[in-house]
Each structure stands twice: as C-alpha cells, then as structure tokens.
Protein backbone atom coordinates (compact mmCIF):
# COMPACT_ATOMS: atom_id res chain seq x y z
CA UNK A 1 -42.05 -22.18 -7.46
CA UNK A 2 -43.57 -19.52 -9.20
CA UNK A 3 -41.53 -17.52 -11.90
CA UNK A 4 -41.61 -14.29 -13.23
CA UNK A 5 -41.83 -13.56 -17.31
CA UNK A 6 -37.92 -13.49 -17.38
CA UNK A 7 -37.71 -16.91 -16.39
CA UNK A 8 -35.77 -15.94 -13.10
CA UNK A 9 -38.01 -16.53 -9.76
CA UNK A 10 -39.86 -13.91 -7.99
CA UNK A 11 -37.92 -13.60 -5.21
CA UNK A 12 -34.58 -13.49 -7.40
CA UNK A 13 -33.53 -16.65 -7.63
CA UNK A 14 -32.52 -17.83 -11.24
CA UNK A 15 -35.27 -20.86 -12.30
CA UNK A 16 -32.47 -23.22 -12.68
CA UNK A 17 -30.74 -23.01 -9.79
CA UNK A 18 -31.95 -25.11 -6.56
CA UNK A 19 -32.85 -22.87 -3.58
CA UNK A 20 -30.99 -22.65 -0.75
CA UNK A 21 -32.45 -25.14 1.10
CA UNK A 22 -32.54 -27.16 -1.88
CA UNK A 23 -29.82 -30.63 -1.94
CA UNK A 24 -28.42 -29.32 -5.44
CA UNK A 25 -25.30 -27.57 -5.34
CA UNK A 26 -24.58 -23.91 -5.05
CA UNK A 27 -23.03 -22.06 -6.95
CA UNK A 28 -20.40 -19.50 -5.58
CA UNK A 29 -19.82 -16.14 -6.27
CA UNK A 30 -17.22 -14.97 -8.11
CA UNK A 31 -15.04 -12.06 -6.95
CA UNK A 32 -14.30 -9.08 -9.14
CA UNK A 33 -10.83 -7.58 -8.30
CA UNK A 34 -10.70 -3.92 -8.82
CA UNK A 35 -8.75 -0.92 -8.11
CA UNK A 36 -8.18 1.19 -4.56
CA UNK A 37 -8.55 4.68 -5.42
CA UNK A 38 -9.99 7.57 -3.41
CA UNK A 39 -11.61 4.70 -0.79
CA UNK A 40 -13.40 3.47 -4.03
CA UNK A 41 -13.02 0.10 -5.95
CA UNK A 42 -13.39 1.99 -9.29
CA UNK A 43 -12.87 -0.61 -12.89
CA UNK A 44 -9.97 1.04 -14.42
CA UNK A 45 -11.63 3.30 -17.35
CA UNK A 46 -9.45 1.45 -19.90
CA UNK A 47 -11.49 -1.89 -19.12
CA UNK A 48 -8.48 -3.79 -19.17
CA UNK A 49 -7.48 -6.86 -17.71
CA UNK A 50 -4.83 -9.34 -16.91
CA UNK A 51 -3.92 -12.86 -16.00
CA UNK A 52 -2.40 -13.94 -12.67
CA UNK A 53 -0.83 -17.39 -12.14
CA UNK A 54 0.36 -19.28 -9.25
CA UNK A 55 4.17 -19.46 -8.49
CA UNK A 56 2.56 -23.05 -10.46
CA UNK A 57 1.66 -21.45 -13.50
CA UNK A 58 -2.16 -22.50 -12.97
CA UNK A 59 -4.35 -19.45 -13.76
CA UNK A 60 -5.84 -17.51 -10.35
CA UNK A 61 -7.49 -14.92 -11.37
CA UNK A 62 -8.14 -11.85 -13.75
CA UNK A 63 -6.46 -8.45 -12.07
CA UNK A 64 -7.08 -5.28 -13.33
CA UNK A 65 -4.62 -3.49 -15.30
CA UNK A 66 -4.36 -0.34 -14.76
CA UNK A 67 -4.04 3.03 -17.02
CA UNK A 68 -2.32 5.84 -16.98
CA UNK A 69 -5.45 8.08 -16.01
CA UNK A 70 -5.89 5.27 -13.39
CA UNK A 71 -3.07 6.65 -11.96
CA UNK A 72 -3.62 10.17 -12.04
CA UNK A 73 -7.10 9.80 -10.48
CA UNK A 74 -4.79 8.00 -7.57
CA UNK A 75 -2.83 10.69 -7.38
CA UNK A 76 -5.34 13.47 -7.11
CA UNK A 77 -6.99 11.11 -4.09
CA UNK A 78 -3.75 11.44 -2.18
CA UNK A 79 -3.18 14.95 -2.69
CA UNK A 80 -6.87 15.35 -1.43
CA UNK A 81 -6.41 12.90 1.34
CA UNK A 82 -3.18 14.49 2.28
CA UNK A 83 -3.65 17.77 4.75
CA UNK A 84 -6.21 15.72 6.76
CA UNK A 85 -3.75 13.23 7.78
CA UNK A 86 -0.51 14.92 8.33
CA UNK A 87 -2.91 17.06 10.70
CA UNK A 88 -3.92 14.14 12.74
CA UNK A 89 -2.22 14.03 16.14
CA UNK A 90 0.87 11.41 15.48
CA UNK A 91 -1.10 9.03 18.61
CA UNK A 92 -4.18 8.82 16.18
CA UNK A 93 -2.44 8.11 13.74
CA UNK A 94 -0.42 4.85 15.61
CA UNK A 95 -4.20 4.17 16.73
CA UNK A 96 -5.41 4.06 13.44
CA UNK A 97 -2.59 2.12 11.96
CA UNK A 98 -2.73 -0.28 14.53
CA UNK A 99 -6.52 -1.11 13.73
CA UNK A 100 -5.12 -2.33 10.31
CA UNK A 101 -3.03 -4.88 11.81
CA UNK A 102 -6.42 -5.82 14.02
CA UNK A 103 -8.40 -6.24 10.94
CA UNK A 104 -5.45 -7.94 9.14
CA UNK A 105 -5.38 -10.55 12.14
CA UNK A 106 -8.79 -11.38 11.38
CA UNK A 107 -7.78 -12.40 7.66
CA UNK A 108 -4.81 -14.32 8.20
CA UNK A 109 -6.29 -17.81 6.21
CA UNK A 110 -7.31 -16.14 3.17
CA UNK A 111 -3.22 -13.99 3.41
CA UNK A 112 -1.76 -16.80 3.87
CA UNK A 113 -3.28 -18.90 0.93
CA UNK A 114 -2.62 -16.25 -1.29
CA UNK A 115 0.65 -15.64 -0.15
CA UNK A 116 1.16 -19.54 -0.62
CA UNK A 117 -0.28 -19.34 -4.37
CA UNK A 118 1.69 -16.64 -5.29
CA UNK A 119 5.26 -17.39 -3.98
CA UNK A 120 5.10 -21.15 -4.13
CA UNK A 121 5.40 -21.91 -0.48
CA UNK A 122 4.46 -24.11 1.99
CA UNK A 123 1.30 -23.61 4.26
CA UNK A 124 2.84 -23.14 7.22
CA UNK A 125 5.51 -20.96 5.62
CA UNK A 126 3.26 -18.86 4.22
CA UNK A 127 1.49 -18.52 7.34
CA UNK A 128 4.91 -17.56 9.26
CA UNK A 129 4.91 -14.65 6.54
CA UNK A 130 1.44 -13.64 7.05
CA UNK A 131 2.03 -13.22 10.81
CA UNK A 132 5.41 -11.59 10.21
CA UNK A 133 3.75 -8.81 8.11
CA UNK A 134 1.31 -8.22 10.94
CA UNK A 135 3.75 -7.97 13.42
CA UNK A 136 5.91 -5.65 11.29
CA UNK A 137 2.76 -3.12 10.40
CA UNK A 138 2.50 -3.02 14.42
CA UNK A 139 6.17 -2.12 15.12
CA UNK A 140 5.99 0.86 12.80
CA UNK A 141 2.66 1.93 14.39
CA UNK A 142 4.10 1.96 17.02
CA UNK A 143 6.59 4.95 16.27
CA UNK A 144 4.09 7.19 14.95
CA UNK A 145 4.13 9.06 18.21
CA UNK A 146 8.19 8.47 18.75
CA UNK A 147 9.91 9.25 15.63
CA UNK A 148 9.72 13.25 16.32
CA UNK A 149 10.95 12.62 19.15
CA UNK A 150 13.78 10.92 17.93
CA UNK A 151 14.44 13.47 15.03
CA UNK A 152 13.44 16.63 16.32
CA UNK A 153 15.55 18.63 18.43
CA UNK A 154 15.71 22.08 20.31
CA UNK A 155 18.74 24.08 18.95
CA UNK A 156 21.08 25.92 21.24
CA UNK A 157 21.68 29.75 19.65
CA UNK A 158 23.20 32.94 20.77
CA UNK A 159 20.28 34.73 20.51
CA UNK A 160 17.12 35.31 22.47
CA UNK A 161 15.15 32.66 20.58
CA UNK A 162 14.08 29.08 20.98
CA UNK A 163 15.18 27.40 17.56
CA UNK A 164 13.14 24.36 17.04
CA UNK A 165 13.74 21.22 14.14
CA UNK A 166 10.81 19.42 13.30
CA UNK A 167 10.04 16.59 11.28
CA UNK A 168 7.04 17.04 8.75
CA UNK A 169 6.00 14.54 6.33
CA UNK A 170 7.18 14.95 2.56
CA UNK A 171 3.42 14.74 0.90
CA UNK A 172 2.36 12.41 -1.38
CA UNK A 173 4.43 9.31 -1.89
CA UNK A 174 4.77 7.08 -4.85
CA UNK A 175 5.73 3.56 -3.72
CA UNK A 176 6.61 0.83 -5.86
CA UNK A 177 6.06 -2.35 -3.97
CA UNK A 178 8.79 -5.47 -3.79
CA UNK A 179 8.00 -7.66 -7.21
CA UNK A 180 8.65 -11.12 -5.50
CA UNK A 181 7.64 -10.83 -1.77
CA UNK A 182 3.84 -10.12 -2.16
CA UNK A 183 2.82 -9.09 1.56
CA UNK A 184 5.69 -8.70 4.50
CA UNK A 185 7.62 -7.12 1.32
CA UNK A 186 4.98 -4.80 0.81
CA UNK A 187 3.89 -3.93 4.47
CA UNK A 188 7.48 -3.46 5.10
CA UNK A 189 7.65 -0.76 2.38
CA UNK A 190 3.72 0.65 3.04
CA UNK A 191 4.30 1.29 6.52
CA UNK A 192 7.12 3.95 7.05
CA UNK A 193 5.35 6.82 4.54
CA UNK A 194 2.12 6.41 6.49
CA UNK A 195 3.14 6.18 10.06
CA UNK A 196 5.05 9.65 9.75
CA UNK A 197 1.72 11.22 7.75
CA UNK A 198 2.18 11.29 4.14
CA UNK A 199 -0.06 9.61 1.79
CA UNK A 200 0.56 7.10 -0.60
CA UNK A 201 -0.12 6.04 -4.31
CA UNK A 202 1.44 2.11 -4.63
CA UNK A 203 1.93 0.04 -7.48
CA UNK A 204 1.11 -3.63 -6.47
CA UNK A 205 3.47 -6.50 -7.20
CA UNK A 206 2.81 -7.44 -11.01
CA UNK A 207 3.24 -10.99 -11.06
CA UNK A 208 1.49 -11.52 -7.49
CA UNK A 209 -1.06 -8.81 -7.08
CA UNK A 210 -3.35 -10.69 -4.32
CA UNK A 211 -2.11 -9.87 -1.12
CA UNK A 212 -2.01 -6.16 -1.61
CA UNK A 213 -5.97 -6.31 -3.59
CA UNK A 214 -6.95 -8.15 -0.29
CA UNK A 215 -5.39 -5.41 1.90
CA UNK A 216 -7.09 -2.84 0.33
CA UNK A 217 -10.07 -4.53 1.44
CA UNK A 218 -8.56 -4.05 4.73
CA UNK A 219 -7.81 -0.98 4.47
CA UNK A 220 -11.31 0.10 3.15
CA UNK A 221 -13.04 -1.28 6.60
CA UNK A 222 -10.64 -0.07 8.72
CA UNK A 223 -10.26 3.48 9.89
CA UNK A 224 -7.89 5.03 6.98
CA UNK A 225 -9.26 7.94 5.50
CA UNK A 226 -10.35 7.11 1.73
CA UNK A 227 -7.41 8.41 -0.20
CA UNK A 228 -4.55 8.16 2.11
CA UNK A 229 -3.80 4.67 0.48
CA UNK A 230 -4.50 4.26 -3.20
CA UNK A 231 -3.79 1.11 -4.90
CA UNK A 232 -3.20 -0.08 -8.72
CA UNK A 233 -2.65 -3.28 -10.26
CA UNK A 234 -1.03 -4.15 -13.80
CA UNK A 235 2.01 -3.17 -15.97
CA UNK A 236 4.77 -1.58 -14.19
CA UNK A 237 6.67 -0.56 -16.91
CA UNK A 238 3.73 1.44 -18.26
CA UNK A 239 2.89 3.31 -15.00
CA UNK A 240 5.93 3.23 -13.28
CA UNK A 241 7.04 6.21 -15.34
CA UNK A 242 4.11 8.13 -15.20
CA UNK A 243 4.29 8.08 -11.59
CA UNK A 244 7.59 9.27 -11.81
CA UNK A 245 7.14 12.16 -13.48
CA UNK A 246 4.02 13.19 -12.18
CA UNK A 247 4.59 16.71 -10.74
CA UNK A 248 2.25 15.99 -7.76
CA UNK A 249 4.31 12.98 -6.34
CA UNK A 250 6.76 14.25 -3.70
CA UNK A 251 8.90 11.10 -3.26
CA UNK A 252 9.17 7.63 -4.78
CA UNK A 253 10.15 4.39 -3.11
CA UNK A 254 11.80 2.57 -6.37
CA UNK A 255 12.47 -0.65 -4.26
CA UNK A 256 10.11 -2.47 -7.25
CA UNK A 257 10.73 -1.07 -9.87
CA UNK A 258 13.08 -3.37 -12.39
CA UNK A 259 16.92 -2.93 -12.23
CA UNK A 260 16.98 -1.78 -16.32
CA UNK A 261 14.53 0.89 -15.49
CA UNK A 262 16.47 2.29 -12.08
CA UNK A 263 18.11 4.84 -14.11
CA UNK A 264 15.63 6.83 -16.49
CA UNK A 265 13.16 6.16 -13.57
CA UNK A 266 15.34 8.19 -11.38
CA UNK A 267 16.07 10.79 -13.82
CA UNK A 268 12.71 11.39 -14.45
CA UNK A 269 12.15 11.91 -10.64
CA UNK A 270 14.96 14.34 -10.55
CA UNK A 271 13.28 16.22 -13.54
CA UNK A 272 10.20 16.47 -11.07
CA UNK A 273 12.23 17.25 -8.13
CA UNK A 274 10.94 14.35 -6.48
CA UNK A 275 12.90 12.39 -3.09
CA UNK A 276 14.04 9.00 -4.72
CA UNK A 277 14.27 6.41 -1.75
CA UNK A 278 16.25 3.09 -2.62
CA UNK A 279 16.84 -0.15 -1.54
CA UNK A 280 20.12 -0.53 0.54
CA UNK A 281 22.97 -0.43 -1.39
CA UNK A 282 24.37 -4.43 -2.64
CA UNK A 283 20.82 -5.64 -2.17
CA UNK A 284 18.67 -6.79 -4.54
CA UNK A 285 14.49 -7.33 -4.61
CA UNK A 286 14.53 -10.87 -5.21
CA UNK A 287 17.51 -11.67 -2.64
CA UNK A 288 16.70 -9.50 0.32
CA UNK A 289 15.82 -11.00 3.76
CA UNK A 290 12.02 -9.80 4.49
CA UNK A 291 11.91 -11.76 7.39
CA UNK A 292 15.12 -10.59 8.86
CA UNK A 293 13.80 -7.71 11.82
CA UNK A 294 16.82 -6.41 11.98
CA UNK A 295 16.91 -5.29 8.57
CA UNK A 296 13.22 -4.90 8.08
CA UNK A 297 12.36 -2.86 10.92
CA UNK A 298 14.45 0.55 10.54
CA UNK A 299 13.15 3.98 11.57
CA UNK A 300 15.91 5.66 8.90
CA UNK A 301 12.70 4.22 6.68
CA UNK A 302 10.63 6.16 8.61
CA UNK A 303 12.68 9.38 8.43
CA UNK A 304 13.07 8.85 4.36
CA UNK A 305 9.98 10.68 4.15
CA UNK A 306 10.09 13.51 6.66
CA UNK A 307 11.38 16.59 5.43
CA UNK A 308 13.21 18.89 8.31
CA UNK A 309 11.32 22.39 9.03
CA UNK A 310 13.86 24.56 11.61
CA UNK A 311 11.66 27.61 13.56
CA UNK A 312 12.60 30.26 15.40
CA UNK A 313 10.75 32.05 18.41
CA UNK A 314 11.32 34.50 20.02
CA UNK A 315 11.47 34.13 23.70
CA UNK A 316 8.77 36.14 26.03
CA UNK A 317 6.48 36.15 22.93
C-alpha cells in the first residue's frame, strides 16, 4: 500500500492500522462529549474536564465541565431562541415535541445502558425507565394544544367588553435537573417549560451526565429550534448560582439543586425577580417516585411556567 511522506496512507488510512477489509482489528472511535448550546456542541472555553463513574465506581467517560461564560452563552441562545417558539401555534409545538419521543424510541439500547451504568440497575430495569421517559415526554406533548384550554377562561363583566385570561409562557427557564434519576427524572422536569413555549437552559445531573449528553443528540436531529434547549455539564455548585442570578432567566426549577444550597439559591432568584418552582413539599430528590404517573404526570407542572395575561375588548370592535 502506498504511503504518503507522513507515514499515514494516501487514502487516509494510518500505515499501521489494517484496512478495512483487512483480518486485524479495528480500532473504534472514541466519542467526545461536549456541550448543547445554541444547537451547537461547542468545548466549554475553559477546556475543562471531568470524570464520570458508574453507580460501580469504574471510570466511563470524561464530561465536560462547564464555566460560567458557558452558561451565559446558554443563556443568550434561549433568549434568542425564545420569541420564535412561544409564537409557534401550541399544535406545532405538540408535533414537534412528539418527534423527540420518535427519535428517542429509536435510541432506547444505548438509554438504557447508560441509564444502567449510571444508576446501578438491572438491564431490564433500566430499560422499563427508558420506556417510561418516552412515554412521559409523549403525555406532556400531548397538552401543548390543551393546557390553554384548561387555564384560560372568558370573564363575565358588567361592561360592554369581552375580558379574556390567557396563559403565556414565562420566558427563559433555568432548570436544574434531578441529581440521582438521570433520564425519566430529567424528561419529567424538561418537558412542562417546553410544551407551554418557554425555552430552557438545564444543568445536567453531575454525577450521571449521560442520558441528558445523549438527548441532546436527540434533540439536535430532531425538529427543536437550536437554542430552545441548551445543555451544560459539570459542577453544580459553581453554576447553579450564576444561573440564579442571571437577570435574563425568568424562572428556575431548583428540583436539583442540593438541599444546603435551597436557600441562598432562592434568595438570589428573588434578588432577580425570578419564578422559583420546587419540588413538592416532604419530598426529597433521591426518594421521589419517578415512575409513579400519578405523581409524575401533572399539568400544575405545566402551568408553573405560564404567566396569566387578562385582555379586554371591546365588543362591536
């Protein structure tokens, strides 16, 4: 085989390596996990890194940790993404949802070993999960184009007027996702921002990152606008109060974030005059019942992120 002067073959093979129709073995290639901002699978500028290990402790992989101007570049991709989405028509946006769960469908083996990896659990446990989570992201698609109908209302008033209440998404959402369940946890807490047209900057589970890196590659070959979803790996202490004090973040979800931080984190988001959405109260993250529908499933989630605009028309105009 001929070579060229770099001792790599013409045709781009390395000189050492067998072709592919060669009996030697091959060599794989390795993935590089990365960031989710803006549609993009940017480094993070700091060039840091960090190890993940299996519920096991065996090493899996090197995630990207994440800086603070990480962060702010996530934001600025919501806040861009934002007014095209809250002005899609609440059917697209069920349709568009929905194609996640498609896509999501058509990874279910490579969810459900790292679902298995990161939580310790059995294969066909962690499958049950990965299913689960699919199912879920389908039930709250499936109220994008019901929930204003649920919450909106026409107002009766002694005046010639129709008086209208209607739900409009809060803007730009800060979610911190569920620490110990690494998919249906996260789904469950991804969903209810989206479906009702606000965008979304999440922090990924720390210790068990995979799951949300491989929906992001989901996400990126579905039909979600780049920037509606943004996602960061890495230290939550060190960004989760930068996000909550960032002036351009409308609400946070502070399901994830640890119990020692709940109260500076939520008096930094008062500071910023941002929504704070909690868990329900006498739960905890690593005790709460993922799989449980009836507890999973609640369109109050949904309505944790609409804000409630009241009009008035005159009638005959």
């Amino acid at each position: 085989m001929a070579t060229s002067r770099n001792g790599g073959s013409r045709n781009g093979r390395p000189r050492d390596l067998p072709s592919v129709n060669g009996s030697g073995p091959r060599i794989g290639v390795r993935k590089t996990y990365k960031l989710y901002i803006g549609g993009a699978f940017p480094r993070s500028e700091s060039g840091r890194s960090y190890l993940v290990s299996a519920a096991d402790g065996r090493p899996l992989v090197n995630a990207v940790r994440a800086s603070r101007k990480d962060l702010r570049d996530a934001v600025r991709a919501a806040h861009s993404a934002f007014p095209g989405w809250a002005a899609k028509t609440a059917m697209n946006r069920g349709q568009v949802l929905y194609r996640v769960a498609e896509l999501m469908e058509g990874r279910r083996e490579q969810f459900a070993a790292e679902v298995a990896a990161g939580e310790g659990l059995r294969d066909a446990r962690a499958s049950e999960i990965v299913d689960r989570a699919i199912d879920r992201w389908v039930w709250y698609a499936g109220w994008a184009d019901k929930i204003t109908q649920i919450l909106g209302s026409a107002n009766p008033v002694a005046a010639p007027y129709f008086n209208f209440t209607i739900p409009e998404p809060t803007g730009i959402v800060g979610v911190v996702a569920p620490e110990t369940s690494s998919l249906l946890g996260l789904v469950s807490r991804l969903a209810p921002p989206l479906v009702s047209g606000n965008t979304v900057v999440l922090l990924a589970s720390e210790s068990r990152p995979l799951p949300a890196i491989t929906l992001t590659e989901v996400l990126a070959t579905s039909d979600v606008p780049a920037g509606v979803v943004n996602v960061l790996t890495g230290r939550k202490r060190e960004l989760i109060p930068v996000l909550a004090a960032h002036a351009d973040v409308d609400s946070i979800d502070v399901w994830g974030v640890p119990d020692d931080l709940r109260a500076d984190i939520e008096l930094s988001a008062a500071d910023s005059v941002k929504r704070v959405v909690r868990r329900p109260a006498g739960t905890t993250d690593a005790r709460f019942d993922w799989l449980d529908d009836k507890a999973s499933e609640r369109p109050e989630w949904i309505a944790a992120y609409l804000e409630m605009k009241t009009v008035w028309h005159p009638i005959g105009v």
